[in-house]
PDB file of N, CA and C in Angstrom:
ATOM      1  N   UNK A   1      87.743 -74.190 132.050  1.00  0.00           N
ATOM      2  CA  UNK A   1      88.497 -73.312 131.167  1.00  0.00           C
ATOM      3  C   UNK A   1      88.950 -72.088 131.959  1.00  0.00           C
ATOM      4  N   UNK A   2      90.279 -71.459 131.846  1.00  0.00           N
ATOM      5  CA  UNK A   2      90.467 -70.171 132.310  1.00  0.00           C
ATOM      6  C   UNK A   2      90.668 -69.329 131.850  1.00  0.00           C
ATOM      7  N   UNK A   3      90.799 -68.023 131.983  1.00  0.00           N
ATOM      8  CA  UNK A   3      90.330 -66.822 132.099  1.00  0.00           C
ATOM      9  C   UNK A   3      90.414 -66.302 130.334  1.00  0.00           C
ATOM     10  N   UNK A   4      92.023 -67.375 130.569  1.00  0.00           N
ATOM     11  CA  UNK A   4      91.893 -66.782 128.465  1.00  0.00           C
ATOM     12  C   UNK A   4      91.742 -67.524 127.427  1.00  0.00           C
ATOM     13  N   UNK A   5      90.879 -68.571 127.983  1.00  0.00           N
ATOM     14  CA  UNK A   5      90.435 -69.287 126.791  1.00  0.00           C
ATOM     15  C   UNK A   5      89.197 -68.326 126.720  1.00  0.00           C
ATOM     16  N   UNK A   6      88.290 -67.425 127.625  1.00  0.00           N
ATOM     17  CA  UNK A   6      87.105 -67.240 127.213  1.00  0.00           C
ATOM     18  C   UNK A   6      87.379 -66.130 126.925  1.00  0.00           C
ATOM     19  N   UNK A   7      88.344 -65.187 127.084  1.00  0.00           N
ATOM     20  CA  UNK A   7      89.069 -64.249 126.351  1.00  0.00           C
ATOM     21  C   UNK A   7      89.039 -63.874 124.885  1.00  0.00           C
ATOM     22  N   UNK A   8      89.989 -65.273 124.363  1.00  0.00           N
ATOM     23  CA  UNK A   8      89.939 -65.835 123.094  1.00  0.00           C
ATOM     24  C   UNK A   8      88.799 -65.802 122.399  1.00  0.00           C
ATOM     25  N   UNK A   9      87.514 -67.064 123.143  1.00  0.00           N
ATOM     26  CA  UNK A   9      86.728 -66.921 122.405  1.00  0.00           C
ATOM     27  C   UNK A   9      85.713 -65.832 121.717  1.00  0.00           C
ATOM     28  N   UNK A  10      85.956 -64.962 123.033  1.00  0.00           N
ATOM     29  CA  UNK A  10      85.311 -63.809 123.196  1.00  0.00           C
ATOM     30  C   UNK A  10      85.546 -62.839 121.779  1.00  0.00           C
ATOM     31  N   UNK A  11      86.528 -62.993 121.227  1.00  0.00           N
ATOM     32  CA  UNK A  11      87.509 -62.174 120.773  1.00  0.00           C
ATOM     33  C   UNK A  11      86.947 -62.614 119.007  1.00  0.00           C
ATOM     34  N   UNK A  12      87.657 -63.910 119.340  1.00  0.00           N
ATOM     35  CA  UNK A  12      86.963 -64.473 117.672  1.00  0.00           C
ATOM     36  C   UNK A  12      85.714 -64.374 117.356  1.00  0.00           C
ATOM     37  N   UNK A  13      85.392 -64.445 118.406  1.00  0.00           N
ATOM     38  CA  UNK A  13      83.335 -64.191 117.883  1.00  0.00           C
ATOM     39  C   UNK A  13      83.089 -62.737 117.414  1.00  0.00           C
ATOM     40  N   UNK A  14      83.896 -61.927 118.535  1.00  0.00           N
ATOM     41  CA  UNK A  14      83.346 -60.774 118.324  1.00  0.00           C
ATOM     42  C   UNK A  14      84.162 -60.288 116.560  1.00  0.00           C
ATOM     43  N   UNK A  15      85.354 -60.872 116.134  1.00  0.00           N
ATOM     44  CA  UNK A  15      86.082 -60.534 114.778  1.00  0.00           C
ATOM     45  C   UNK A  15      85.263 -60.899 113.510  1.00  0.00           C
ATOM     46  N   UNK A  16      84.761 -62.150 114.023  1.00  0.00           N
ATOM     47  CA  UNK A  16      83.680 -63.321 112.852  1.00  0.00           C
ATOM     48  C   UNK A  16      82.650 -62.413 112.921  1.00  0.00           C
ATOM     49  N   UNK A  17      81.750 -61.589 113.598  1.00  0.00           N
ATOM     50  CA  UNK A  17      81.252 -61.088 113.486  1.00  0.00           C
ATOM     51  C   UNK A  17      81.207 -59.532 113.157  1.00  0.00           C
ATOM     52  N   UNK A  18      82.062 -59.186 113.275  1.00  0.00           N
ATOM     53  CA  UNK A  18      82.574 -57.675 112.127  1.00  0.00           C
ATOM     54  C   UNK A  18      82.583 -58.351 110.892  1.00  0.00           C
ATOM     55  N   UNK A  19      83.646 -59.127 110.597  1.00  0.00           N
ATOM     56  CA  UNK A  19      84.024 -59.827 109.445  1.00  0.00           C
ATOM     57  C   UNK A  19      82.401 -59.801 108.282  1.00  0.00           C
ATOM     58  N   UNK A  20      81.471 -60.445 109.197  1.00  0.00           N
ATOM     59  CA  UNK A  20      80.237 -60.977 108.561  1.00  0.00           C
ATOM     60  C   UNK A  20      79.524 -59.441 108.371  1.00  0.00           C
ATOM     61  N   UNK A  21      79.598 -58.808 108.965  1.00  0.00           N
ATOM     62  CA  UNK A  21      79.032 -57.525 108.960  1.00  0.00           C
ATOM     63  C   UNK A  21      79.872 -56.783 108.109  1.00  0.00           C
ATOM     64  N   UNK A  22      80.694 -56.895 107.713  1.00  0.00           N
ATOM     65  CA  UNK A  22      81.529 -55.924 106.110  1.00  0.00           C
ATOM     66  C   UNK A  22      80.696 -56.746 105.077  1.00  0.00           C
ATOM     67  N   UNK A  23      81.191 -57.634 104.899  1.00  0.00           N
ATOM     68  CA  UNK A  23      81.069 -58.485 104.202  1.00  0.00           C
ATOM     69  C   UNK A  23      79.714 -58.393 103.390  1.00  0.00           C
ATOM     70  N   UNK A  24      78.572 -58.273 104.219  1.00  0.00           N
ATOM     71  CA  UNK A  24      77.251 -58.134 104.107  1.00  0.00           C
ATOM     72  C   UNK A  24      77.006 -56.646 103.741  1.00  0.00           C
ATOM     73  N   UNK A  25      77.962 -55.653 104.598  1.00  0.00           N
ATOM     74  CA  UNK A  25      77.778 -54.596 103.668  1.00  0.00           C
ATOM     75  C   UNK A  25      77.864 -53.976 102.451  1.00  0.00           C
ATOM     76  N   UNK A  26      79.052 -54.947 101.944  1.00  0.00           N
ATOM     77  CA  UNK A  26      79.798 -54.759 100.664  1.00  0.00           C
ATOM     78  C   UNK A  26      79.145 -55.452  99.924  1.00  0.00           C
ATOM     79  N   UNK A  27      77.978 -56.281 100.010  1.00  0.00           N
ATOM     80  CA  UNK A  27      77.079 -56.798  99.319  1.00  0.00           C
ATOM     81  C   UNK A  27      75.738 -56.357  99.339  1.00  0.00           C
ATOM     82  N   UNK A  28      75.675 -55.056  99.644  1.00  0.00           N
ATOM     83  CA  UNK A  28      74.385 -54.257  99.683  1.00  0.00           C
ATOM     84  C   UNK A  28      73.545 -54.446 100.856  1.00  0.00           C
ATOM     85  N   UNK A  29      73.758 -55.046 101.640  1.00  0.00           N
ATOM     86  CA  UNK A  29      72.424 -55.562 102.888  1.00  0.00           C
ATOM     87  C   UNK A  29      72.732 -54.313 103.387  1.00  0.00           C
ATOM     88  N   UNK A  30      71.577 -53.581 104.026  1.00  0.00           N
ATOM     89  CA  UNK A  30      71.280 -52.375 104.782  1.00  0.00           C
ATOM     90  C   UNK A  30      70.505 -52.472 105.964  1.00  0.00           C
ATOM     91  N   UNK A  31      70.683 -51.203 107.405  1.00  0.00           N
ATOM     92  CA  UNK A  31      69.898 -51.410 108.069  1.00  0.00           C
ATOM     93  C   UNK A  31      70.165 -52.655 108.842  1.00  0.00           C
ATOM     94  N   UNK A  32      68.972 -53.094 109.530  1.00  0.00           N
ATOM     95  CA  UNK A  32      68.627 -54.301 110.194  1.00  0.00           C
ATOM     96  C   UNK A  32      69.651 -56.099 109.840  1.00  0.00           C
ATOM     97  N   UNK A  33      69.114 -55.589 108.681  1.00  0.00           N
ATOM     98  CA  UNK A  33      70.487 -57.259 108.263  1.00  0.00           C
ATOM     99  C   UNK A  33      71.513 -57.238 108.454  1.00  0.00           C
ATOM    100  N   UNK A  34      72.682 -55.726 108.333  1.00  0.00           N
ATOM    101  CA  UNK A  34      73.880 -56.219 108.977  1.00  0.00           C
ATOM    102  C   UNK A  34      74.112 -56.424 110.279  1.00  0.00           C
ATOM    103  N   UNK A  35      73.095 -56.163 111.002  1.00  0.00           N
ATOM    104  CA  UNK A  35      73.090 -56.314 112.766  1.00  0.00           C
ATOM    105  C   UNK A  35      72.259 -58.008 112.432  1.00  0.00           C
ATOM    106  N   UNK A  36      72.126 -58.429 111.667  1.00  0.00           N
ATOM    107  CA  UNK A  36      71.471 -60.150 112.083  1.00  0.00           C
ATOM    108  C   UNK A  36      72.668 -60.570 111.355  1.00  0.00           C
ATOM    109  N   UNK A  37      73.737 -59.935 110.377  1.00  0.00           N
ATOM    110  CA  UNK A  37      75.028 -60.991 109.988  1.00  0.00           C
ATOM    111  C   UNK A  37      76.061 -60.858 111.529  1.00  0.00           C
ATOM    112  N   UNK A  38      75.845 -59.234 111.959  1.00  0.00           N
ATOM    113  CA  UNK A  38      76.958 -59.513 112.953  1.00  0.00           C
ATOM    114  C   UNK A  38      76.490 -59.929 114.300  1.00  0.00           C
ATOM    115  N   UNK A  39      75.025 -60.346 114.585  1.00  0.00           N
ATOM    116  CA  UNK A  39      75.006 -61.633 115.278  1.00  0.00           C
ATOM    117  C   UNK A  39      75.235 -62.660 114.859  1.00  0.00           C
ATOM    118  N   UNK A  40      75.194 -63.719 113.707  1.00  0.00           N
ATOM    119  CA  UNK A  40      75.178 -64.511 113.254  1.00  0.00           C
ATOM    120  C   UNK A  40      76.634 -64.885 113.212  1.00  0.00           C
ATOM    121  N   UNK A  41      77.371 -64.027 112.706  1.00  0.00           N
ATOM    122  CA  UNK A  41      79.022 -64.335 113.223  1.00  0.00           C
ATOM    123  C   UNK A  41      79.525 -64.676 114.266  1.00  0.00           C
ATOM    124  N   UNK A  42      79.021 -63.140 115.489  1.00  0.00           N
ATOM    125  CA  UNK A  42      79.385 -63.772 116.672  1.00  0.00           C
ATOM    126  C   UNK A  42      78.675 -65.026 117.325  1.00  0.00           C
ATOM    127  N   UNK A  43      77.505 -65.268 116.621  1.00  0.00           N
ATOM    128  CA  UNK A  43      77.168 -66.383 117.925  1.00  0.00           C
ATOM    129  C   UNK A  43      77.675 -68.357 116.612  1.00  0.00           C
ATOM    130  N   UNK A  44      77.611 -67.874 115.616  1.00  0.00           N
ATOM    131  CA  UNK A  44      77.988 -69.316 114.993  1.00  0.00           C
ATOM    132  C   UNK A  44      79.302 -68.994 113.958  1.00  0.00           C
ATOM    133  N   UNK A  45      80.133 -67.897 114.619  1.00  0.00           N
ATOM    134  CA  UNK A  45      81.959 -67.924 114.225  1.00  0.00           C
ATOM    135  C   UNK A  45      82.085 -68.246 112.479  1.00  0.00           C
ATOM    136  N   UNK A  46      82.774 -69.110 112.686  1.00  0.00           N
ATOM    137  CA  UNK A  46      83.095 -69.362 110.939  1.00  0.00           C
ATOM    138  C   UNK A  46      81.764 -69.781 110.106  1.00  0.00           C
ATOM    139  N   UNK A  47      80.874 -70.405 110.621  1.00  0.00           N
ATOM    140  CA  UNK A  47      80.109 -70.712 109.574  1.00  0.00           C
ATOM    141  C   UNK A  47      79.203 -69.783 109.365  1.00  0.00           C
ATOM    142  N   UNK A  48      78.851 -68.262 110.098  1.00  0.00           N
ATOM    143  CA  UNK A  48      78.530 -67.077 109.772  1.00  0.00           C
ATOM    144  C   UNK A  48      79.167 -66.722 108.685  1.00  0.00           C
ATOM    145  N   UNK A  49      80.768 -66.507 109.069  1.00  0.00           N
ATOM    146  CA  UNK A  49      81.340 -66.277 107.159  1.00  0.00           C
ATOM    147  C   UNK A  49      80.964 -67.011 106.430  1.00  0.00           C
ATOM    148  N   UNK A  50      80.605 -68.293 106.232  1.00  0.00           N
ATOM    149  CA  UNK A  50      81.002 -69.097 105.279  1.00  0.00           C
ATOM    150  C   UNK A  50      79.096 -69.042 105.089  1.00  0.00           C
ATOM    151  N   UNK A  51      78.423 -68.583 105.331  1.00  0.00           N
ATOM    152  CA  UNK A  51      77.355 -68.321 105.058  1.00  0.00           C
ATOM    153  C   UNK A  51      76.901 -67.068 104.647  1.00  0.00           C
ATOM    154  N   UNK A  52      77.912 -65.945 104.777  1.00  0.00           N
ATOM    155  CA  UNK A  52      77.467 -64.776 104.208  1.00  0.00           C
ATOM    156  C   UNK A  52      78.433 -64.092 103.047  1.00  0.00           C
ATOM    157  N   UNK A  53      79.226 -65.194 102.718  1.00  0.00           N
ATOM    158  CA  UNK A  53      80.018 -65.446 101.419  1.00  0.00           C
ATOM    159  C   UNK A  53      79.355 -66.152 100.378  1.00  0.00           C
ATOM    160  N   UNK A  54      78.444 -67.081 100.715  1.00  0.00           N
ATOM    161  CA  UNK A  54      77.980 -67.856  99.737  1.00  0.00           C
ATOM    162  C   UNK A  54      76.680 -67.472  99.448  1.00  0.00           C
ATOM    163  N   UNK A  55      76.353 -66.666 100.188  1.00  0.00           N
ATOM    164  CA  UNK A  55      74.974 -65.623 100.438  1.00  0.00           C
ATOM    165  C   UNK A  55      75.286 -64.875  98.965  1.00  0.00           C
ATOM    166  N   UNK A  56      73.911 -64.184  98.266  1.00  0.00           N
ATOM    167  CA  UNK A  56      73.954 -62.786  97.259  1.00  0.00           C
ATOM    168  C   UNK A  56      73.074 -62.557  97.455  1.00  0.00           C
ATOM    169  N   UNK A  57      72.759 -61.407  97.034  1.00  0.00           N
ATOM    170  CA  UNK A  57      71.809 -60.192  97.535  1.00  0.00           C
ATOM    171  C   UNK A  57      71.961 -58.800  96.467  1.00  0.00           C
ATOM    172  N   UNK A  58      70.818 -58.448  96.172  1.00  0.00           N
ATOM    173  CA  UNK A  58      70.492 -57.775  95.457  1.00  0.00           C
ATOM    174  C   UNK A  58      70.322 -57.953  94.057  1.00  0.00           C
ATOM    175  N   UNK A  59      69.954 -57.258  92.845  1.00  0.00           N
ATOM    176  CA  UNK A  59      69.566 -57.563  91.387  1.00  0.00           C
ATOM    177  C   UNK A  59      70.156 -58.594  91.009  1.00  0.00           C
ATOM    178  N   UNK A  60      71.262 -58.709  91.262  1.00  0.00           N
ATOM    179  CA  UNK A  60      72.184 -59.348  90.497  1.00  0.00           C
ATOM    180  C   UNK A  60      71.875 -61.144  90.911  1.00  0.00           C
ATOM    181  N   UNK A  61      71.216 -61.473  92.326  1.00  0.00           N
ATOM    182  CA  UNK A  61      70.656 -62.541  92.734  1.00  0.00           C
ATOM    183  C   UNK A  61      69.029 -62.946  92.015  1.00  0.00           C
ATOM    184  N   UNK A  62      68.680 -61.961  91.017  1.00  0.00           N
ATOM    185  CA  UNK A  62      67.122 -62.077  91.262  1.00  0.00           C
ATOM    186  C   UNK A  62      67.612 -62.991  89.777  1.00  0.00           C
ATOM    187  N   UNK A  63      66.316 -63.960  89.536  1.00  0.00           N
ATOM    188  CA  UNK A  63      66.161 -64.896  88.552  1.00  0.00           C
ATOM    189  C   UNK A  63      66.014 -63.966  87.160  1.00  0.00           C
ATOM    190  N   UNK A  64      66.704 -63.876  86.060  1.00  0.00           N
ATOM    191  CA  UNK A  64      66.424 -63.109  84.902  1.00  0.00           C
ATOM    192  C   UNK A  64      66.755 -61.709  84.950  1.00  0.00           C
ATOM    193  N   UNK A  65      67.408 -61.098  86.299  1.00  0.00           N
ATOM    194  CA  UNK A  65      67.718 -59.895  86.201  1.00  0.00           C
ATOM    195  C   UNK A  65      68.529 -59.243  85.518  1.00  0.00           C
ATOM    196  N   UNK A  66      69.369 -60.595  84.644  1.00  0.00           N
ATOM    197  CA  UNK A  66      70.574 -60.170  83.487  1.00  0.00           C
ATOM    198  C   UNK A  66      69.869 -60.219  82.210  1.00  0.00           C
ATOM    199  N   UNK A  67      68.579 -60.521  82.010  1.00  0.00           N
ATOM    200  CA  UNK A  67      68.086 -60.316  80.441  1.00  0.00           C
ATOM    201  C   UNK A  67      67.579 -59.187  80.320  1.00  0.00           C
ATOM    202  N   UNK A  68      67.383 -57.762  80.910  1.00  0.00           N
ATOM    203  CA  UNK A  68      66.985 -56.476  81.017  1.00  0.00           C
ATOM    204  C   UNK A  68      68.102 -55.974  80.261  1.00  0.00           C
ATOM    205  N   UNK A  69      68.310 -54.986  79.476  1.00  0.00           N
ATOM    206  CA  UNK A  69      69.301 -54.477  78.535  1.00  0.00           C
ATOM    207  C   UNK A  69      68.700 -52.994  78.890  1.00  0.00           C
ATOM    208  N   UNK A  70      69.333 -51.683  79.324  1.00  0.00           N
ATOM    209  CA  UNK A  70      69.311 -50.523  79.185  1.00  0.00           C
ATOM    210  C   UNK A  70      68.831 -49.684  77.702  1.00  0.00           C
ATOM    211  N   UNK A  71      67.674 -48.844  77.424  1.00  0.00           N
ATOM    212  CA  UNK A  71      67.531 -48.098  76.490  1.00  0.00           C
ATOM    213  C   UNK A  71      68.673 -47.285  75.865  1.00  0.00           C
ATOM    214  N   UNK A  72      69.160 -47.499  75.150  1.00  0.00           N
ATOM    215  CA  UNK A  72      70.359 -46.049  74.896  1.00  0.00           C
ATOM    216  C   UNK A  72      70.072 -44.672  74.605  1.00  0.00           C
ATOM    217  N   UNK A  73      68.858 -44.901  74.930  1.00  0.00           N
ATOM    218  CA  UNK A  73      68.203 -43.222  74.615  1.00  0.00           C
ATOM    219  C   UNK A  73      67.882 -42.448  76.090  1.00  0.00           C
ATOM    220  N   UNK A  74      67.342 -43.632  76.632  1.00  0.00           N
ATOM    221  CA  UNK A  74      66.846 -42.802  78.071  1.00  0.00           C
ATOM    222  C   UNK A  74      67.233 -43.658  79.156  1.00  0.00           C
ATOM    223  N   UNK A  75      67.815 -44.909  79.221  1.00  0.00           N
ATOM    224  CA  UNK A  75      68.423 -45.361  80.014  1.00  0.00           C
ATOM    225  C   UNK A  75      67.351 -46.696  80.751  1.00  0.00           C
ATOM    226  N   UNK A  76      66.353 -46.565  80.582  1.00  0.00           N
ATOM    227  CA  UNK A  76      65.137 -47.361  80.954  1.00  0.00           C
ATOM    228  C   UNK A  76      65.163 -48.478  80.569  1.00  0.00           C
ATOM    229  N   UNK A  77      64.909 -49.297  81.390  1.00  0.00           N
ATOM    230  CA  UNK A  77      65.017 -51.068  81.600  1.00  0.00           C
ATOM    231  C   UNK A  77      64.244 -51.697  80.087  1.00  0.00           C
ATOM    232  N   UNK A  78      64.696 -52.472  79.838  1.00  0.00           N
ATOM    233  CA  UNK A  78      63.653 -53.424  78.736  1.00  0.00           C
ATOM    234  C   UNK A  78      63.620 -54.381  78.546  1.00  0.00           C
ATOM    235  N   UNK A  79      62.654 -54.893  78.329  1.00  0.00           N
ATOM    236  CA  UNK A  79      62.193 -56.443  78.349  1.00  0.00           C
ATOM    237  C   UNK A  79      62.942 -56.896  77.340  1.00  0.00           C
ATOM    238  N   UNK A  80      63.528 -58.268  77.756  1.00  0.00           N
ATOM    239  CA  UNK A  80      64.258 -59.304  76.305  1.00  0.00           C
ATOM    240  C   UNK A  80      64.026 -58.890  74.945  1.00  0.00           C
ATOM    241  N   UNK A  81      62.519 -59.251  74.701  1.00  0.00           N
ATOM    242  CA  UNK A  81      62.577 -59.088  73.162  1.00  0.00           C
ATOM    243  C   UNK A  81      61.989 -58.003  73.083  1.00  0.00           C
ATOM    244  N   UNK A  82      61.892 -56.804  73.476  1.00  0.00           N
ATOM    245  CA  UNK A  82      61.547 -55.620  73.104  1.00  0.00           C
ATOM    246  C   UNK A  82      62.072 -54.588  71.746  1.00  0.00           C
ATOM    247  N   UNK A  83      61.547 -54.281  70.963  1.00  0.00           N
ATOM    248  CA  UNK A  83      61.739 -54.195  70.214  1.00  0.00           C
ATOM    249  C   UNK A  83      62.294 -52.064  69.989  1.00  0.00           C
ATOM    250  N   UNK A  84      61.547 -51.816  70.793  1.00  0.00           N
ATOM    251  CA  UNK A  84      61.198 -50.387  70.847  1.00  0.00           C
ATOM    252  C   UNK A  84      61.282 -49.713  72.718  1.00  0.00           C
ATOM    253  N   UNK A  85      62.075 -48.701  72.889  1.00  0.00           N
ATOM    254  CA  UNK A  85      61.631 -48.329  74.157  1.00  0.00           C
ATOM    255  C   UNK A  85      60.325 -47.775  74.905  1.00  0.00           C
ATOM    256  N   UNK A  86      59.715 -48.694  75.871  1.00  0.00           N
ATOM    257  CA  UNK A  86      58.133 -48.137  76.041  1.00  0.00           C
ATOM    258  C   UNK A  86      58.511 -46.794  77.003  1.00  0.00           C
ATOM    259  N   UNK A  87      59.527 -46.321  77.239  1.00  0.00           N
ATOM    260  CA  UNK A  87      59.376 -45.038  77.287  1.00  0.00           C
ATOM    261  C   UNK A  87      59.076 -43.432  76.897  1.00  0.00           C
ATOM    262  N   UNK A  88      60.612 -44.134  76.165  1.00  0.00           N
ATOM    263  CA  UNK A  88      60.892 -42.839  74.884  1.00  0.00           C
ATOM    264  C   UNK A  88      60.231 -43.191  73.308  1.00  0.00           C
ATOM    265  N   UNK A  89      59.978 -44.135  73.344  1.00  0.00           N
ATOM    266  CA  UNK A  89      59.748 -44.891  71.618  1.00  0.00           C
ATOM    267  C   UNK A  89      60.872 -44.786  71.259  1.00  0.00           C
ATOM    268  N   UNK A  90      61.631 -44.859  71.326  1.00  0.00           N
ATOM    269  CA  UNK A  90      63.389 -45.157  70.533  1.00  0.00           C
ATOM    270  C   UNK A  90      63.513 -46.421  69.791  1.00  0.00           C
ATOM    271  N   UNK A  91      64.025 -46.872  68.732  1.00  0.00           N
ATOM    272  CA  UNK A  91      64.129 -48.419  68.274  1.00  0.00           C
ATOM    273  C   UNK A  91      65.410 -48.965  69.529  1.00  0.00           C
ATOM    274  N   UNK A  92      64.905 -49.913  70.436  1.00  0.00           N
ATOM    275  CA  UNK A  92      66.084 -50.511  71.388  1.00  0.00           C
ATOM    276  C   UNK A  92      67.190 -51.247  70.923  1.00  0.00           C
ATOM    277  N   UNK A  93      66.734 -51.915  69.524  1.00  0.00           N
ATOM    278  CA  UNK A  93      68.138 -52.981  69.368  1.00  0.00           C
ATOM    279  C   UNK A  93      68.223 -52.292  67.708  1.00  0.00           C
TER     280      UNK A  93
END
């Protein structure tokens, strides 16, 4: 190969790997993980994106994190069938 094929490659790895590193930022990863997406880009290119697209992260990934409903009194998390806020005592629903 010469001089600008490794140029090239050089180039796309290093883009796939920004790419993966927004990407991961804009999905909350902090710290340490966006330096393992923007290796992961540069050293395995597209399927770094296509792995940190199909990736989620944070509450919104956790199992049941959408049955928590906000207190309207004090703002505090509550269990499904809660009836009352165990904060404030407010009636929740």
């Amino acid at each position: 190969m010469d001089l600008s094929s490794w140029i090239f490659i050089l180039v796309m790895s290093a883009g796939c790997g920004i790419a993966c590193m927004v990407i991961a930022r804009a999905k909350g990863y902090r710290g340490t993980a966006i330096l393992g997406w923007l290796a992961a880009g540069m050293i395995f290119s597209i399927f770094g994106l296509i792995a940190v697209i199909l990736t989620s992260h944070g509450l919104a990934a956790a199992p049941g994190a959408g049955a928590y409903a906000a207190c309207p009194h004090c703002g505090a998390p509550l269990p499904p069938r809660a009836s009352r806020c165990t904060q404030c005592g407010v009636e929740a629903r």
